[in-house]
N, C-alpha and C. Protein backbone atom coordinates (compact mmCIF):
# COMPACT_ATOMS: atom_id res chain seq x y z
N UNK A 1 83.18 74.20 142.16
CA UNK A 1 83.98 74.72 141.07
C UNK A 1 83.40 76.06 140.62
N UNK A 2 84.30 76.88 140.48
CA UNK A 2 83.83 78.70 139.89
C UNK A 2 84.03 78.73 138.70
N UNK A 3 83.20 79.23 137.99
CA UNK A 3 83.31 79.67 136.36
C UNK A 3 83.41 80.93 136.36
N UNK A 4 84.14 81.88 135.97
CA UNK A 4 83.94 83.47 135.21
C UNK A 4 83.40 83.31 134.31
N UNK A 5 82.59 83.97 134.30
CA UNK A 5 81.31 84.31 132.81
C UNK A 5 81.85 85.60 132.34
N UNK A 6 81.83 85.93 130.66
CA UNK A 6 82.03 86.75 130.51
C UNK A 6 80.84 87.32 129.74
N UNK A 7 80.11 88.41 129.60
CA UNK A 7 78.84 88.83 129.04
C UNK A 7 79.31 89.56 127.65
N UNK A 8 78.93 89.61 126.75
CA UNK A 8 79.23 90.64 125.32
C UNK A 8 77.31 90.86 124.83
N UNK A 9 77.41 91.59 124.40
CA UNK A 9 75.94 92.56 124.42
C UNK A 9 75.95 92.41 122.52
N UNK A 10 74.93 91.28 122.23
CA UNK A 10 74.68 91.14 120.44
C UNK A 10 73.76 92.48 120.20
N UNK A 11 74.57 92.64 118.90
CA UNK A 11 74.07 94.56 118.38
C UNK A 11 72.76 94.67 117.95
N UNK A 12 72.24 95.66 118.70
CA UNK A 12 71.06 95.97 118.41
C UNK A 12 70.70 95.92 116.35
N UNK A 13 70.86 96.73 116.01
CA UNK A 13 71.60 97.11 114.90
C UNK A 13 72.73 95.94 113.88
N UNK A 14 72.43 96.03 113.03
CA UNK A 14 73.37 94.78 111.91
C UNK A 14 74.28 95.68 110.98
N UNK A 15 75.00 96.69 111.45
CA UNK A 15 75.82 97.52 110.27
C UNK A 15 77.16 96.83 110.42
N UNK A 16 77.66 97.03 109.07
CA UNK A 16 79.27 96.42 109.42
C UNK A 16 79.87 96.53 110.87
N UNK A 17 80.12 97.91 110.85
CA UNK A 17 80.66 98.43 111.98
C UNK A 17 80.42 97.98 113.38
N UNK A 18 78.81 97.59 113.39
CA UNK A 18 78.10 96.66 114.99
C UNK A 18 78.61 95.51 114.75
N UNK A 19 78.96 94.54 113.47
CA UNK A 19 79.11 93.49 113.52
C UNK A 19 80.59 93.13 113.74
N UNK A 20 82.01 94.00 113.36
CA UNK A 20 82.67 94.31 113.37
C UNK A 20 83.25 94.15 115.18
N UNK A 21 82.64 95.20 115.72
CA UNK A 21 82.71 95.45 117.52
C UNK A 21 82.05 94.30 118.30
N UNK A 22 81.03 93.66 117.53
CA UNK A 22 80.88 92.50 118.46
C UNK A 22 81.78 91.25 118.26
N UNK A 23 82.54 91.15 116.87
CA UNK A 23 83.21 90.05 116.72
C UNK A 23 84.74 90.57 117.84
N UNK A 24 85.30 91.83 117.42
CA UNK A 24 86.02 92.34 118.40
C UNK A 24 85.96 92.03 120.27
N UNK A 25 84.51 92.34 120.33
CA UNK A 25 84.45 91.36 121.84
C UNK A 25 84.18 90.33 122.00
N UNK A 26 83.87 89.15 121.00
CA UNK A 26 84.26 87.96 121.35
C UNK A 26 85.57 87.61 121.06
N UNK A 27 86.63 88.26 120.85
CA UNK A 27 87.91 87.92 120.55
C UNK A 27 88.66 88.17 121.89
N UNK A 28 87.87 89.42 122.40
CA UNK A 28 88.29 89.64 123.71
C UNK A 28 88.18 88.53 124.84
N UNK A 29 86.50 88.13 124.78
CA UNK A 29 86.04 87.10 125.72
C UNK A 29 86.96 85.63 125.58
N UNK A 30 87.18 85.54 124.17
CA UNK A 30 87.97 84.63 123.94
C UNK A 30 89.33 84.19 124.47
N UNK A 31 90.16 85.59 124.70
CA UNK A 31 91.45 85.40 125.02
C UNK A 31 91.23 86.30 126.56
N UNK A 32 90.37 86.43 127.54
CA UNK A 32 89.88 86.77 128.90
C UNK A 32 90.10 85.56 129.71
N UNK A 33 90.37 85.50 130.61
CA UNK A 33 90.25 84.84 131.64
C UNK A 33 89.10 83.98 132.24
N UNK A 34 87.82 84.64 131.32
CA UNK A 34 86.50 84.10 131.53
C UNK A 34 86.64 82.48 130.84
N UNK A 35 85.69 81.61 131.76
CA UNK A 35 85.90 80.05 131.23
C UNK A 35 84.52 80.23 130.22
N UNK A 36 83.25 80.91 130.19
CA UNK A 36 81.87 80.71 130.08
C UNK A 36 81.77 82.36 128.99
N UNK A 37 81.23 82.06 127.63
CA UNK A 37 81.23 83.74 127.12
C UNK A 37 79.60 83.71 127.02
N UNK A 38 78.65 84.33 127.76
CA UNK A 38 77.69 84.80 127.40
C UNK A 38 77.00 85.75 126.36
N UNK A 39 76.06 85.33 125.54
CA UNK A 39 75.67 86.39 124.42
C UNK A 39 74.49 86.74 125.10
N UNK A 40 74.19 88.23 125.40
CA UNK A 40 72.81 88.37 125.66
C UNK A 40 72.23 89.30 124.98
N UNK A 41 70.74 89.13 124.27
CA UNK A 41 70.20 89.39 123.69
C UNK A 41 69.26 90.49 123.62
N UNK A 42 68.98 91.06 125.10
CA UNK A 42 67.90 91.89 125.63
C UNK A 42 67.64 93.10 125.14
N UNK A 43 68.50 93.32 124.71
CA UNK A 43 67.96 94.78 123.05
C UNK A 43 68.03 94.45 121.61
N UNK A 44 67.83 93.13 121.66
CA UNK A 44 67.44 92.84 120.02
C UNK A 44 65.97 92.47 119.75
N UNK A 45 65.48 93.07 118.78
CA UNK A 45 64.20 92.52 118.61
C UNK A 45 64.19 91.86 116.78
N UNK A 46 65.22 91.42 116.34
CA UNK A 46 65.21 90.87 115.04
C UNK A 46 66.64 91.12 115.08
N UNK A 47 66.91 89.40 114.51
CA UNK A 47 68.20 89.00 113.92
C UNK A 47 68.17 88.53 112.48
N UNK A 48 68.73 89.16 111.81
CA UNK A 48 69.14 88.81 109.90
C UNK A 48 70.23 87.59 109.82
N UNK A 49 69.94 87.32 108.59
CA UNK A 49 71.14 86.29 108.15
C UNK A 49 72.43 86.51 108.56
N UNK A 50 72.65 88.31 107.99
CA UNK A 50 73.95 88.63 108.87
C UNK A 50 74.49 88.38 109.84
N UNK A 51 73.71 88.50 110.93
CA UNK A 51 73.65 88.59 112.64
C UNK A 51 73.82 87.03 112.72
N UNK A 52 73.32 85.84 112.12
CA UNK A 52 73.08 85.12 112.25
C UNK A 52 74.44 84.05 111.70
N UNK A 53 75.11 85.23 110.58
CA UNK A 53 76.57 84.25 110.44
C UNK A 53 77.23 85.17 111.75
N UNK A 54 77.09 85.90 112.12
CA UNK A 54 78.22 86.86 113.16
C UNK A 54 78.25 85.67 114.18
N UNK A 55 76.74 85.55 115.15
CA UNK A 55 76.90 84.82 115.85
C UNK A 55 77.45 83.25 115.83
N UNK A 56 77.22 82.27 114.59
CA UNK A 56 77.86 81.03 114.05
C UNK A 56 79.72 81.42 114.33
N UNK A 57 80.01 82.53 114.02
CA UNK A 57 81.59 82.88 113.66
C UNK A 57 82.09 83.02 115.23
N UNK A 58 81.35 83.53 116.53
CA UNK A 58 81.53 83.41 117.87
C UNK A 58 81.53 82.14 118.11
N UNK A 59 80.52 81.44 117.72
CA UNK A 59 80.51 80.12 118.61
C UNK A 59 81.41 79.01 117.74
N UNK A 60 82.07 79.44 116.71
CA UNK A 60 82.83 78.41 116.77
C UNK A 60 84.19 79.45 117.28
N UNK A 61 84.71 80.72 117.53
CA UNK A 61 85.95 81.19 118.06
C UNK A 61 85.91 80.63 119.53
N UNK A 62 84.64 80.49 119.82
CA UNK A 62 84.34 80.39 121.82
C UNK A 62 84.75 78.44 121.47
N UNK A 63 84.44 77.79 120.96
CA UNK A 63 84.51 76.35 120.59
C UNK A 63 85.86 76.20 120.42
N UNK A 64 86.76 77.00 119.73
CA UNK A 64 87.93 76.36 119.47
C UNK A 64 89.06 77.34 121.06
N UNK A 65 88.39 77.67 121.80
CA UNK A 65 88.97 78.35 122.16
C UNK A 65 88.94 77.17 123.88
N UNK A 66 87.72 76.66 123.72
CA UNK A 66 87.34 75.84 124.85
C UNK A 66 86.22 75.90 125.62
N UNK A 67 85.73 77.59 125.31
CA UNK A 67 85.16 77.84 126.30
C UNK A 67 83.29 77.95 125.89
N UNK A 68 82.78 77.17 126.28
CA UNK A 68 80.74 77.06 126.12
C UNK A 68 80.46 78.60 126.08
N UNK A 69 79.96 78.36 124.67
CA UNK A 69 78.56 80.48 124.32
C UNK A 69 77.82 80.26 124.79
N UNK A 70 76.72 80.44 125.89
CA UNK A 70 75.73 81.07 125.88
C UNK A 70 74.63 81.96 125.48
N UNK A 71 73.13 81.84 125.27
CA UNK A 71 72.71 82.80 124.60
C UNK A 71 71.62 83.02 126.09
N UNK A 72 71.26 84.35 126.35
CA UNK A 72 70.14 85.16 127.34
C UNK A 72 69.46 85.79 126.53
N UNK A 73 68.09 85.54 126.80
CA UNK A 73 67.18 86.85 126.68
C UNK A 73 67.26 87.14 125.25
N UNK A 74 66.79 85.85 124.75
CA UNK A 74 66.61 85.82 123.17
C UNK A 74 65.07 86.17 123.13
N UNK A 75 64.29 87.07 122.64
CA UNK A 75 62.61 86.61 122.43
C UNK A 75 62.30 85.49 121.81
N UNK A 76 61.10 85.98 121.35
CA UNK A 76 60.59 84.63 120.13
C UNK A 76 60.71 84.44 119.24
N UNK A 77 60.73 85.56 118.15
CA UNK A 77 60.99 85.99 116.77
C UNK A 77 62.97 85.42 117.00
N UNK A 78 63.51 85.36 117.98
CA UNK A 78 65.07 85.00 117.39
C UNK A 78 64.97 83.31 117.70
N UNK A 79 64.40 82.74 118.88
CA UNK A 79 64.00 81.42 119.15
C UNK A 79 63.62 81.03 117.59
N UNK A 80 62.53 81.54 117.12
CA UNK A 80 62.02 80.93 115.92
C UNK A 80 63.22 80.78 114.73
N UNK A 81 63.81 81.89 114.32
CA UNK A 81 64.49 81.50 113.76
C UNK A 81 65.72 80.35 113.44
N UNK A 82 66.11 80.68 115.10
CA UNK A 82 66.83 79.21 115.28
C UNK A 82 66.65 78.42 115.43
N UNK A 83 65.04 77.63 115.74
CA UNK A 83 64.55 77.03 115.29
C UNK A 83 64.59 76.16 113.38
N UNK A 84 64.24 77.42 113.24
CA UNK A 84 63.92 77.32 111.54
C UNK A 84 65.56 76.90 110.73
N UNK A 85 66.25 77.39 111.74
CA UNK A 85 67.74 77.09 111.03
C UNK A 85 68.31 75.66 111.76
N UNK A 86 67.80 74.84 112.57
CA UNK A 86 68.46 74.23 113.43
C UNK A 86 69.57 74.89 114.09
N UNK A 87 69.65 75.89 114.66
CA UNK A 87 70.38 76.42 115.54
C UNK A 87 70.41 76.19 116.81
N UNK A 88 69.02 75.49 117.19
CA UNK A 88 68.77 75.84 118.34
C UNK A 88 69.15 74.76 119.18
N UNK A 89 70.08 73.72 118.35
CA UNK A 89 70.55 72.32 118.89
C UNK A 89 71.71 72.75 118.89
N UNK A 90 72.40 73.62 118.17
CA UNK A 90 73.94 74.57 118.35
C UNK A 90 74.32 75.03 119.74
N UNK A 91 72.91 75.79 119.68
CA UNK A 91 73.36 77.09 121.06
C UNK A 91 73.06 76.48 122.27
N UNK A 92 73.25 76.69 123.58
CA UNK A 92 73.04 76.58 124.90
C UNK A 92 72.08 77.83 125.13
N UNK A 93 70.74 77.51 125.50
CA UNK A 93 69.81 79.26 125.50
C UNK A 93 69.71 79.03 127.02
N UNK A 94 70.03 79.60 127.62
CA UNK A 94 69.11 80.13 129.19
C UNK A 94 68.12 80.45 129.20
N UNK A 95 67.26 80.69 129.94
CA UNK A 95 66.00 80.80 130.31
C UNK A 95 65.81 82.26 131.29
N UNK A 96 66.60 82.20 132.25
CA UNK A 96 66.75 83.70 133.07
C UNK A 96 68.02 84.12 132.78
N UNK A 97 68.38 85.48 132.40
CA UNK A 97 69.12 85.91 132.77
C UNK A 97 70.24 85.95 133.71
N UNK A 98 71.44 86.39 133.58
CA UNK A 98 72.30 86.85 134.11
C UNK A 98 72.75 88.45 134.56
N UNK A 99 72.51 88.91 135.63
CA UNK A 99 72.69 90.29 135.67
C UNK A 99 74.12 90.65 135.48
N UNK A 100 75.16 90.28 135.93
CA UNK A 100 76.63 90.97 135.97
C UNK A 100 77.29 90.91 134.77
N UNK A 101 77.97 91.41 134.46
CA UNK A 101 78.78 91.36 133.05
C UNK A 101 79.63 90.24 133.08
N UNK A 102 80.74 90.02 134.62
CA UNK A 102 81.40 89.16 134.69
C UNK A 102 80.80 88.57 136.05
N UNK A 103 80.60 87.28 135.90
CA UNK A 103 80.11 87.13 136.91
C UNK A 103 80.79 85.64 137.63
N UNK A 104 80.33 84.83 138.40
CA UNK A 104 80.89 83.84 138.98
C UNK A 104 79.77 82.91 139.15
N UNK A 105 79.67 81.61 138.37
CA UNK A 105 78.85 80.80 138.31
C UNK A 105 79.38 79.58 139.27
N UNK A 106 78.54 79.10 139.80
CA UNK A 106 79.16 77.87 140.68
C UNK A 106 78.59 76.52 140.62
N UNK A 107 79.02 75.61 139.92
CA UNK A 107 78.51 74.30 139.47
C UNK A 107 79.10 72.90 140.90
N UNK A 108 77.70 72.45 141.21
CA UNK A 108 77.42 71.39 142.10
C UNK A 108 77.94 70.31 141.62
């Protein structure tokens, strides 16, 4: 079985406007063709409360939509937090990366 993954890039940055464009591409990922929406993390080095309802507001649009969030390439400082929030029983975290934006996952 093939999955399309779809990748959206969480904002470096917490200004309206970043939070704004990332909810914008999970609306995209949402109504995409992708079964799987990946969040990856690899230019954040601190997530705020803000960031932290943005992402809650994806994973339930990706939830009602059908399709499993993903999180990549979270450090430690965002692990901890979701930790500290029970988040971390919310999210699905990977461990390695995904290189492609859209990619094709294949489940055994």
């Amino acid at each position: 079985m093939e999955l399309l993954t779809r990748t959206i890039q969480f904002p470096e940055t917490l200004d309206d406007m970043a939070i704004a464009q990332f909810q914008e591409q999970v609306e995209e990922a949402v109504h995409s063709d992708a079964a799987v929406i990946l969040v990856d993390f690899a230019k954040v080095e601190f997530m705020s409360s803000p960031g932290l309802m943005a992402l809650v507001i994806a994973f339930k649009r990706s939830r009602e939509a059908g399709k499993p969030m993903l999180l990549q390439s979270i450090n430690e400082r965002i692990r901890m937090l979701l930790e500290l929030t029970g988040m971390e029983k919310v999210f699905e975290i990977m461990e390695s990366p995904v290189e492609e934006s859209e990619q094709v996952l294949v489940s055994k």
